[in-house]
Protein backbone atom coordinates (compact mmCIF):
# COMPACT_ATOMS: atom_id res chain seq x y z
CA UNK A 1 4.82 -47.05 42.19
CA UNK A 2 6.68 -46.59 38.94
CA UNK A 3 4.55 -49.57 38.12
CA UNK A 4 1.24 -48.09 38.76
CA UNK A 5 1.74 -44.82 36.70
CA UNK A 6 2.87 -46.95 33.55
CA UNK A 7 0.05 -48.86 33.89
CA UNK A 8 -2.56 -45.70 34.46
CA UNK A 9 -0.28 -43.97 31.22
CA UNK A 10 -1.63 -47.17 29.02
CA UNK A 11 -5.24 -47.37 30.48
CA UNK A 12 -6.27 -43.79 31.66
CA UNK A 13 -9.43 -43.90 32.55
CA UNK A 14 -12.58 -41.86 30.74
CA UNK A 15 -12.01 -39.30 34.06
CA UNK A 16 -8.69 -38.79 33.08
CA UNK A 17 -9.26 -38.14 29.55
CA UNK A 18 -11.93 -35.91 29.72
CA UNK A 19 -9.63 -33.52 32.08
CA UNK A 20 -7.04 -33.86 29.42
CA UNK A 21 -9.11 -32.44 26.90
CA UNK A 22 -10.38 -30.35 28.99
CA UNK A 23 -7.68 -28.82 30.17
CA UNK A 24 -6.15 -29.13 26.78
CA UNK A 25 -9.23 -26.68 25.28
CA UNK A 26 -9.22 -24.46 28.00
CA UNK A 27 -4.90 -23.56 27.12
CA UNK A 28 -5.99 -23.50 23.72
CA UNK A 29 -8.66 -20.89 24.46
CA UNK A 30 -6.47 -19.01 26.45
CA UNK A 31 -3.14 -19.28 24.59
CA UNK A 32 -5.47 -18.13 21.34
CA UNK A 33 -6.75 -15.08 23.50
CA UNK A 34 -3.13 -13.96 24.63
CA UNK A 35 -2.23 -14.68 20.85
CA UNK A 36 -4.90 -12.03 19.32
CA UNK A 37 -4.28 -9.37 21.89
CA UNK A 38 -0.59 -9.62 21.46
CA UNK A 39 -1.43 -8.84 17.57
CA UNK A 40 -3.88 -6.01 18.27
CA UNK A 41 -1.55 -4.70 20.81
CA UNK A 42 1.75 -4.44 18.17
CA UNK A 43 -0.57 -3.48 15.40
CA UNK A 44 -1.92 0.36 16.91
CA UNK A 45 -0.65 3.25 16.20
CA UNK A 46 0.78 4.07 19.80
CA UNK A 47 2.91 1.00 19.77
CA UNK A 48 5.01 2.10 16.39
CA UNK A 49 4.94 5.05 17.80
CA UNK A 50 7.03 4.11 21.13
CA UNK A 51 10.04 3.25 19.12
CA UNK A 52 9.30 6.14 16.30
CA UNK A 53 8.42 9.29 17.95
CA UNK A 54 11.24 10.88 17.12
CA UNK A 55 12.26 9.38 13.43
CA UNK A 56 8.94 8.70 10.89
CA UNK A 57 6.18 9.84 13.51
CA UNK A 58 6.32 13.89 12.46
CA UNK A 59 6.72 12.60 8.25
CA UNK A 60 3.52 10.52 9.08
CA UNK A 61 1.30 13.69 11.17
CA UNK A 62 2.36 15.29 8.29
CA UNK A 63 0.70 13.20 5.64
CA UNK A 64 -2.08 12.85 3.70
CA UNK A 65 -2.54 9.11 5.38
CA UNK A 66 -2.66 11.32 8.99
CA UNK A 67 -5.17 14.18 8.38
CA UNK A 68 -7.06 14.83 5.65
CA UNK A 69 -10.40 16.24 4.45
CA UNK A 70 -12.42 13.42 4.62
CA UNK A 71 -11.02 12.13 7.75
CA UNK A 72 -10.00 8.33 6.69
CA UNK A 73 -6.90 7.57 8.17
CA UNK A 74 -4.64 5.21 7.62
CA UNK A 75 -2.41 3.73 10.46
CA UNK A 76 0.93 2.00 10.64
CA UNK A 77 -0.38 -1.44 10.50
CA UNK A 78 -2.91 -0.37 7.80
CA UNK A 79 0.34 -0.24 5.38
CA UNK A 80 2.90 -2.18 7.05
CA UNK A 81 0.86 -5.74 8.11
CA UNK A 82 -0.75 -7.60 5.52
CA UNK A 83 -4.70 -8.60 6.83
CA UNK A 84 -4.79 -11.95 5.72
CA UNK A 85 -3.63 -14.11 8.44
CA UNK A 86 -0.43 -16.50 7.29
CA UNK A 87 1.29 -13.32 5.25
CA UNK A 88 0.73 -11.20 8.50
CA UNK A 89 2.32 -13.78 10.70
CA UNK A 90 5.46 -14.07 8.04
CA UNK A 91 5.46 -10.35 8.41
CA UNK A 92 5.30 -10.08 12.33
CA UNK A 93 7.94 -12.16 12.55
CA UNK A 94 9.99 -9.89 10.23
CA UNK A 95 9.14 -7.00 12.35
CA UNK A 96 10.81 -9.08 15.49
CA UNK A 97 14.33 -8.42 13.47
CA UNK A 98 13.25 -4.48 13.38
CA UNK A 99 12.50 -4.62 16.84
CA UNK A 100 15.48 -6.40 18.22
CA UNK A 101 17.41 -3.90 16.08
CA UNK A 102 15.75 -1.31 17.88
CA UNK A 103 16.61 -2.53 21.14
CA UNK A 104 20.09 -3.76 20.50
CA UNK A 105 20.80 0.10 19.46
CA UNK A 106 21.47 -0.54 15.52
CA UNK A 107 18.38 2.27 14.93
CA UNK A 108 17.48 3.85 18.68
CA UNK A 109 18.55 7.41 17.78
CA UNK A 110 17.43 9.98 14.48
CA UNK A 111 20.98 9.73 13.31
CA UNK A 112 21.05 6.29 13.00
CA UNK A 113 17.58 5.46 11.65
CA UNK A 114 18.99 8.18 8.82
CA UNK A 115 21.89 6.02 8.58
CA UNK A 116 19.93 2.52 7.60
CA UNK A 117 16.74 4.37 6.21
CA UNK A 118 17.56 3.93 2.61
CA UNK A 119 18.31 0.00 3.36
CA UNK A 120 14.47 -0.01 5.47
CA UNK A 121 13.01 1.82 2.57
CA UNK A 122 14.13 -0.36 -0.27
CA UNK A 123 13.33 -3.78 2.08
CA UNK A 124 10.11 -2.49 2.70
CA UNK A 125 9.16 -1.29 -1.37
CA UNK A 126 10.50 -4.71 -2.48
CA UNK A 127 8.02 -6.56 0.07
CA UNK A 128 5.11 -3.95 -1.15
CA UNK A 129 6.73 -4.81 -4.64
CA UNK A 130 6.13 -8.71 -4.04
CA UNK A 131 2.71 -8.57 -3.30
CA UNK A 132 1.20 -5.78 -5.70
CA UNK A 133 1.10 -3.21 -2.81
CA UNK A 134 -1.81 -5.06 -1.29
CA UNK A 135 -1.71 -2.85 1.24
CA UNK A 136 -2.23 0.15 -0.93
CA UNK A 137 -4.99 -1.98 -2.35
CA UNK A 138 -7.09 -2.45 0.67
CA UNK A 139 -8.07 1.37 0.16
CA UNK A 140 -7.55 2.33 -3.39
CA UNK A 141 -7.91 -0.03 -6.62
CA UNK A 142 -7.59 1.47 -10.14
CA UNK A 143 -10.77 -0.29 -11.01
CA UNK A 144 -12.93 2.14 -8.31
CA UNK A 145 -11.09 5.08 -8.97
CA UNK A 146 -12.65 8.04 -11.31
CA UNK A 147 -9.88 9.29 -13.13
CA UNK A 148 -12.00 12.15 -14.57
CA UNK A 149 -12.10 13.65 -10.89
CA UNK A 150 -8.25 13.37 -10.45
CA UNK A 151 -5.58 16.15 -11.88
CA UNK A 152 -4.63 15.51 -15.33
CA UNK A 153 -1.23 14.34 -14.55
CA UNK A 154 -2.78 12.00 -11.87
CA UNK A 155 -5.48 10.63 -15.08
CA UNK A 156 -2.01 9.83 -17.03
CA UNK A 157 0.17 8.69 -14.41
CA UNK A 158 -2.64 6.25 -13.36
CA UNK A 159 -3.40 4.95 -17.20
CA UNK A 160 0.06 4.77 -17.53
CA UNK A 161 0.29 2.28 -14.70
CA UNK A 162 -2.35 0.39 -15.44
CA UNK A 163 -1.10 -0.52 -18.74
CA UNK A 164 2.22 -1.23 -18.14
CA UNK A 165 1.20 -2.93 -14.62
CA UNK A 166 2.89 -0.99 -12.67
CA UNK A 167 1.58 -1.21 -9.00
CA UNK A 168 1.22 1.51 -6.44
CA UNK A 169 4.84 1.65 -4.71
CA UNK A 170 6.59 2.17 -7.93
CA UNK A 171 5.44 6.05 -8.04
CA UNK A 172 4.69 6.36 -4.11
CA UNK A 173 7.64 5.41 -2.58
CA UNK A 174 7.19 9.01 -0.43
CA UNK A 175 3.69 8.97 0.29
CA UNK A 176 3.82 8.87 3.88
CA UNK A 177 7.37 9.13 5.30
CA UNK A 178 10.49 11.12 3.69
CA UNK A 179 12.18 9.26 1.21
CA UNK A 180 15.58 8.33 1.43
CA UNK A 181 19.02 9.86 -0.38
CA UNK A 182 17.91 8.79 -3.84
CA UNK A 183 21.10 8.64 -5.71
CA UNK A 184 21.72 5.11 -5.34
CA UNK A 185 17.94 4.11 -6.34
CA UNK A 186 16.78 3.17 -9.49
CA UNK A 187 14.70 5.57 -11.08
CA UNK A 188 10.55 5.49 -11.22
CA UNK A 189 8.92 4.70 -14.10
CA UNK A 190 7.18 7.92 -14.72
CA UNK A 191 8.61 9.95 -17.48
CA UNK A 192 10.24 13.38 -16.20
CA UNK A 193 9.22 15.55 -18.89
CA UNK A 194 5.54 14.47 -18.62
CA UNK A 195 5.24 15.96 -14.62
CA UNK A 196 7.76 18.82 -15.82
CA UNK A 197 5.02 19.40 -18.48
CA UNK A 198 2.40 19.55 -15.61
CA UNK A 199 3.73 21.26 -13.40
CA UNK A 200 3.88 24.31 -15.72
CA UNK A 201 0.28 24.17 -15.85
């Protein structure tokens, strides 16, 4: 018997290879279906929102990137999860460690998620950081944008960037959740006096 199947395993017949590959493509097709659900499924808003309802949920309602007059919103997964394919796999498995941390207790309540928020902040700003805050990107781009229909200190803030390339997170750090206690965090680049002088406008 033991015979047989070593001799069958050397010289399958053309039967037995076409079900191989045919069973082999119809796994892949599947396994590749289960894949991009499971990705849609952990990139919508209600499935951030199962382990966040009570920590950066009510910042982000309370954003522009939630409501706004034009009614473009931006999701989680629109900032958080790159689009391109092999950076938003490196990313989801990141996210696996914020999960399990979730689960394990580390950030399950408000107080705790306080406790560790500047240490999420400044991982997440240095990834944005890293990668020119592509993310950002995807929606605004200093070469589209008409500085003559933004607030003066917006026009100068935005120049300013631009020629010292600067990207987006370095002045936005707060955009869409509350920031962190700042007094361990470097500084932005903006100069102080410049929105002071603005803001008495």
């Amino acid at each position: 018997m033991i015979k047989k199947i070593c001799t069958w395993l050397r010289t399958p017949s053309k039967l037995a290879i076409g079900t191989l590959i045919i069973i082999i493509g119809v796994g892949t097709l599947i396994a590749s279906a289960g894949f991009n659900k499971g990705m849609e499924m952990t990139n919508t808003e209600q499935f951030c929102s199962d382990c966040h309802m009570n920590d950066v949920v009510p910042e982000y309602q309370a954003s522009i990137h939630f409501s706004n007059r034009s009614g473009v919103k931006a999701i989680c997964s629109d900032c958080h999860v790159p689009h391109e394919f092999v950076p938003k796999m490196i990313r989801k498995m990141q996210a696996s460690t914020e999960v399990y941390a979730h689960i394990t207790g580390k950030v399950d309540t408000k107080e705790k998620f306080e406790a560790h928020r500047l240490e999420m902040a400044e991982r997440e700003w240095a990834r944005m950081k890293a990668n020119n805050s592509k993310e950002c990107r995807n929606c605004h781009n200093f070469d589209d944008m008409d500085f003559t229909q933004q607030k003066t200190v917006a026009q100068q803030m935005h120049a300013l960037a631009q020629e010292q390339n600067k990207t987006c997170i370095d002045c936005h750090k707060g955009i869409a959740h509350n920031l962190p206690h700042m007094e361990k965090v470097q500084k932005s680049f903006i100069p102080a006096d410049m929105i002071k002088a603005e803001e008495k406008k």
